[in-house]
Structure formats: C-alpha cells, structure tokens
Protein backbone atom coordinates (compact mmCIF):
# COMPACT_ATOMS: atom_id res chain seq x y z
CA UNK A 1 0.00 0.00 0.00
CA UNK A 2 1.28 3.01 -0.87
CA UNK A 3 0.08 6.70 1.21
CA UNK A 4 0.77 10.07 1.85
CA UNK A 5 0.11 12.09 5.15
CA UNK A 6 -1.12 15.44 3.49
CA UNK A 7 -1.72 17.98 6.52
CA UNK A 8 -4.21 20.48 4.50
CA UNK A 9 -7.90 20.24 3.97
CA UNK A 10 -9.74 19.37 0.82
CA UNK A 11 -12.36 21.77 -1.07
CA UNK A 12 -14.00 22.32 -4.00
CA UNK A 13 -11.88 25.52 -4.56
CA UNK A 14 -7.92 25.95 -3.54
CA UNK A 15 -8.03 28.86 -0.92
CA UNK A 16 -7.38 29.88 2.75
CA UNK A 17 -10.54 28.84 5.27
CA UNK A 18 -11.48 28.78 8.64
CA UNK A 19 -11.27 25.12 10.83
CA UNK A 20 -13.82 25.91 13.37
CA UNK A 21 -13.55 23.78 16.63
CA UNK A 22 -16.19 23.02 19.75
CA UNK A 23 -14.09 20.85 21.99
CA UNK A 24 -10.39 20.93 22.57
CA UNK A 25 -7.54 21.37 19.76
CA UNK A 26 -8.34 17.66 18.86
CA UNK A 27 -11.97 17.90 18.24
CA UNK A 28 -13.54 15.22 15.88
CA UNK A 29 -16.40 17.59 15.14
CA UNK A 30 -14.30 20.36 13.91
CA UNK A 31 -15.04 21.64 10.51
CA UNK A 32 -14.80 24.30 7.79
CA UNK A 33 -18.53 24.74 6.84
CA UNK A 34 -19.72 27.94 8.50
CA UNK A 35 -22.78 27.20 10.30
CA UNK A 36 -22.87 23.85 10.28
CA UNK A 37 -23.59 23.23 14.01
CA UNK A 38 -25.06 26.71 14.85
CA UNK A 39 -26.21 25.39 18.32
CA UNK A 40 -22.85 25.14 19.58
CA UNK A 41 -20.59 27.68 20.88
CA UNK A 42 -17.45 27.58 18.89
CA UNK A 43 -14.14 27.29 20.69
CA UNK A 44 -11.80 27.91 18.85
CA UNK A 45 -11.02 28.81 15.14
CA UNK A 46 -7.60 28.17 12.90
CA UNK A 47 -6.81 29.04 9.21
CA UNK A 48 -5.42 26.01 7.21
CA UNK A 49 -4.74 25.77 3.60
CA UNK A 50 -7.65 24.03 1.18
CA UNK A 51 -6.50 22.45 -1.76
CA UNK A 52 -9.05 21.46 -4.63
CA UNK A 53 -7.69 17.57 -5.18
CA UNK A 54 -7.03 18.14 -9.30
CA UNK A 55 -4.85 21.09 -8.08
CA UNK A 56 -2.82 19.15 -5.80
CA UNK A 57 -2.62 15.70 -7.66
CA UNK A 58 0.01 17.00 -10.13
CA UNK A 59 2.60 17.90 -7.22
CA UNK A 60 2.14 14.69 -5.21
CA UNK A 61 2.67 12.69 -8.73
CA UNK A 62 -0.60 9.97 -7.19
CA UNK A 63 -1.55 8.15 -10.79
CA UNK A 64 -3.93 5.90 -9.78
CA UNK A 65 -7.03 6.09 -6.63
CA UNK A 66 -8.89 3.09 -6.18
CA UNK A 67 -10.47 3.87 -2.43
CA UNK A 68 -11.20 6.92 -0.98
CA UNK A 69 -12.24 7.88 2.44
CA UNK A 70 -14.14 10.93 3.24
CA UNK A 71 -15.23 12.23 6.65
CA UNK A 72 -15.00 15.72 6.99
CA UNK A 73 -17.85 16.72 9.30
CA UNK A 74 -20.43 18.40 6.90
CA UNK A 75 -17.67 19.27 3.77
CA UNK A 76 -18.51 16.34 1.60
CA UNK A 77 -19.82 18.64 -1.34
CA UNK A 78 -16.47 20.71 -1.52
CA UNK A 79 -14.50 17.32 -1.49
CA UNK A 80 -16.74 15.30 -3.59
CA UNK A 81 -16.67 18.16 -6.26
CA UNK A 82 -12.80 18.81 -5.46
CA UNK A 83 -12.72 14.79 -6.99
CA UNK A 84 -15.21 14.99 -9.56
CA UNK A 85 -12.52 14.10 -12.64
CA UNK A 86 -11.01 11.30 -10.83
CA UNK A 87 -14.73 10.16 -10.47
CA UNK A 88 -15.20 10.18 -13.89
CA UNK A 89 -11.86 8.43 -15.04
CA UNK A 90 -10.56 6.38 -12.43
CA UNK A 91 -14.01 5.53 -10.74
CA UNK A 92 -12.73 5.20 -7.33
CA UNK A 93 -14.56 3.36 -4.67
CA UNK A 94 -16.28 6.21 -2.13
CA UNK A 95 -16.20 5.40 1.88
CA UNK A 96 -18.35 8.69 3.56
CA UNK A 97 -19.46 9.19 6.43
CA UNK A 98 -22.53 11.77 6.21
CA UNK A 99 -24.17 13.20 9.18
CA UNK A 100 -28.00 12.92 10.05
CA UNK A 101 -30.10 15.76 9.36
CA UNK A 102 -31.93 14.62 12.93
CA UNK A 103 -35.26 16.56 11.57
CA UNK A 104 -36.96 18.56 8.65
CA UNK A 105 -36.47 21.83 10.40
CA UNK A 106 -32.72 20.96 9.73
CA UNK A 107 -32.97 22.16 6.15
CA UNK A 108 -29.15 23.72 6.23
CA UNK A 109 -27.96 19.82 6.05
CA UNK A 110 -30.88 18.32 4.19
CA UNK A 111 -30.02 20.66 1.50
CA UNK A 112 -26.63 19.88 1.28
CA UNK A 113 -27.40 16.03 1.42
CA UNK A 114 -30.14 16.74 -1.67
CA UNK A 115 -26.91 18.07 -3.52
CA UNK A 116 -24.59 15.55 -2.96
CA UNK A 117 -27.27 13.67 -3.84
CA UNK A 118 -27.90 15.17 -7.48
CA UNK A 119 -23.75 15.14 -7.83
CA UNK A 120 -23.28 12.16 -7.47
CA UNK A 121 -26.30 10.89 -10.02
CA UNK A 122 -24.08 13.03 -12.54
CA UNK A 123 -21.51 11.43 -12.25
CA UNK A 124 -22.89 7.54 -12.23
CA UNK A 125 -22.55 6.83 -8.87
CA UNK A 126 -24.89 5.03 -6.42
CA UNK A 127 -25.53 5.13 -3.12
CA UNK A 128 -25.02 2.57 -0.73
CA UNK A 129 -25.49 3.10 3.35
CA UNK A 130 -23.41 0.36 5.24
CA UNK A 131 -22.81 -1.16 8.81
CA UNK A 132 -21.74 -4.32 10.41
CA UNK A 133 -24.47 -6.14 9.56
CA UNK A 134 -26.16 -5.10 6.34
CA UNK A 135 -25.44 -2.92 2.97
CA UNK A 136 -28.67 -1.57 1.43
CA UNK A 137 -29.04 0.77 -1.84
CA UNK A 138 -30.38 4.43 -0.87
CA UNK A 139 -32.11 6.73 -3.15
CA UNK A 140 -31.99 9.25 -0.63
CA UNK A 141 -29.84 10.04 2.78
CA UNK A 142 -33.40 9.81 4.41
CA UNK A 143 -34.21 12.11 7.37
CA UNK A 144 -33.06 10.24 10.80
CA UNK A 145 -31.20 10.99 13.98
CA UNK A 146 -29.18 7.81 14.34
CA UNK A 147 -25.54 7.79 14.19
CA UNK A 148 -25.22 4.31 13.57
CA UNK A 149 -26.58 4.82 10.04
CA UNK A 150 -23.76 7.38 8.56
CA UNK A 151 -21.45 5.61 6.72
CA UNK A 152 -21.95 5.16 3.28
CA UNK A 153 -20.66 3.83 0.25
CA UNK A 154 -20.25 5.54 -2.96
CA UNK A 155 -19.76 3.38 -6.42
CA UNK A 156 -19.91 4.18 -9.79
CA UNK A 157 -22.29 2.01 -12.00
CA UNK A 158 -19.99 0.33 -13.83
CA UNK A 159 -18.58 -1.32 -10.35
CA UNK A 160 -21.71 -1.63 -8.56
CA UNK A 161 -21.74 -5.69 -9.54
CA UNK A 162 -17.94 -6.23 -8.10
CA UNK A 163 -18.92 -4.26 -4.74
CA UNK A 164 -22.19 -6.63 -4.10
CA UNK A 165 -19.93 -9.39 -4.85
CA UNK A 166 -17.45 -8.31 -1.85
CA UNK A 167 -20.67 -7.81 0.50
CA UNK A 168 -22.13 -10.88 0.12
C-alpha cells in the first residue's frame, strides 16, 4: 500500500478557510462549513490551507485512486466536487461518512445532502449506506437521527456488480 500524510484540507476551490472547533484542539467535530452546528458555541477557530484535489494531484505525482475515504464533518460537497474528474476516469470506490439531518427543520444539512445527492447521479454513482451487519441501496440520505446509520458507500455504476460481490 502506498500513502501520503497530506496535513491540509480538501475543497472544491484551492483557498485559505477557517477550521472551526467546539471541543479541545483535537476535536472530531471540527469543521470548515460555516454554520454547520449553529447550536454550539465555537471554541476555537484556525486558518489552514484548502486544496481542490485536481490542483494538488500534479505535485504529489498519485496516478492511480482506487479507495477513498471521506469524513470531513459536513464538507462532503467541496470534497466530492474537489474529486469529480477522478470520479469520472478512475471511478474510485467512495467510503463517507454523512451526518443525520436529525429533523426537517434541519434544512441547512438536508439541502446539502439533496446536492450531494444530485452530484453524485451526474456522475454515475450510487448510493449505498453500510454497517456491520447489512449494505442496502439508498435513493436518498433519508431524514433520521441515528448515528449508527452514517457511513456510506459511494460506487460508480460500472462497479456496482464487483462491490455486491465483496458484501455478500
């Protein structure tokens, strides 16, 4: 196996943003969408460096992506659109974790899961949610409040046959 510790975050555009955090400097809820938990205080903010992946792929010379792993607390748009050519030529396997929306008065997040949603029909991929016991096909993120259903699966049509094979 062959990977690269890149300390920078990934967005649709290359650019300077804010890392906001809620809990200490290690905080596994941190992230760069603004508002995206606007119940919580934030604690603390940093500026990092955003790279969109097609600007960045050149200077780390990576040819090929079979797997990739997203979980980046509410930025899955920016990143999935950051990777939307290697989508299309390499067809890389999709691991995401995407938050619930907990309700329909949460229509910051549903409308960001309705447009990941639409992306990823464009660009031939499906939409599987997984978990230790089961894989199932999703048309839809669905409206829910349980963090046991959040990761996901994204695969492009053309491999959807090989990942049911693995799964069963």
């Amino acid at each position: 196996m062959n990977a690269q510790l890149v300390p920078i975050a990934l967005s649709d555009k290359t650019e300077i943003v804010k890392l906001d955090l809620y809990s200490d400097d290690v905080d596994q809820g941190a992230t760069i969408v603004d508002n995206y938990r606007p119940n919580n205080k934030i604690l603390k903010s940093f500026i990092v460096p955003a790279f969109n992946y097609n600007d960045l792929i050149q200077k780390l010379k990576i040819e090929n992506i079979s797997i990739v792993k997203i979980d980046v607390e509410g930025a899955e748009n920016e990143v999935l659109k950051s990777f939307s050519q290697i989508m299309q030529l390499q067809k890389p396997y999709i691991i995401c974790e995407i938050l619930p929306a907990y309700s329909e008065e949460n229509i910051f997040r549903i409308q960001r899961q309705k447009e990941i949603e639409v992306f990823l029909e464009k660009q031939n991929y499906i939409i599987y949610r997984f978990n230790q016991l089961l894989i199932e096909k999703m048309i839809t993120f669905e409206i829910h409040a349980n963090m046991n259903l959040t990761n996901y699966i994204f695969v492009h049509k053309e491999k959807e046959t090989d990942l049911l094979k693995f799964f069963n």
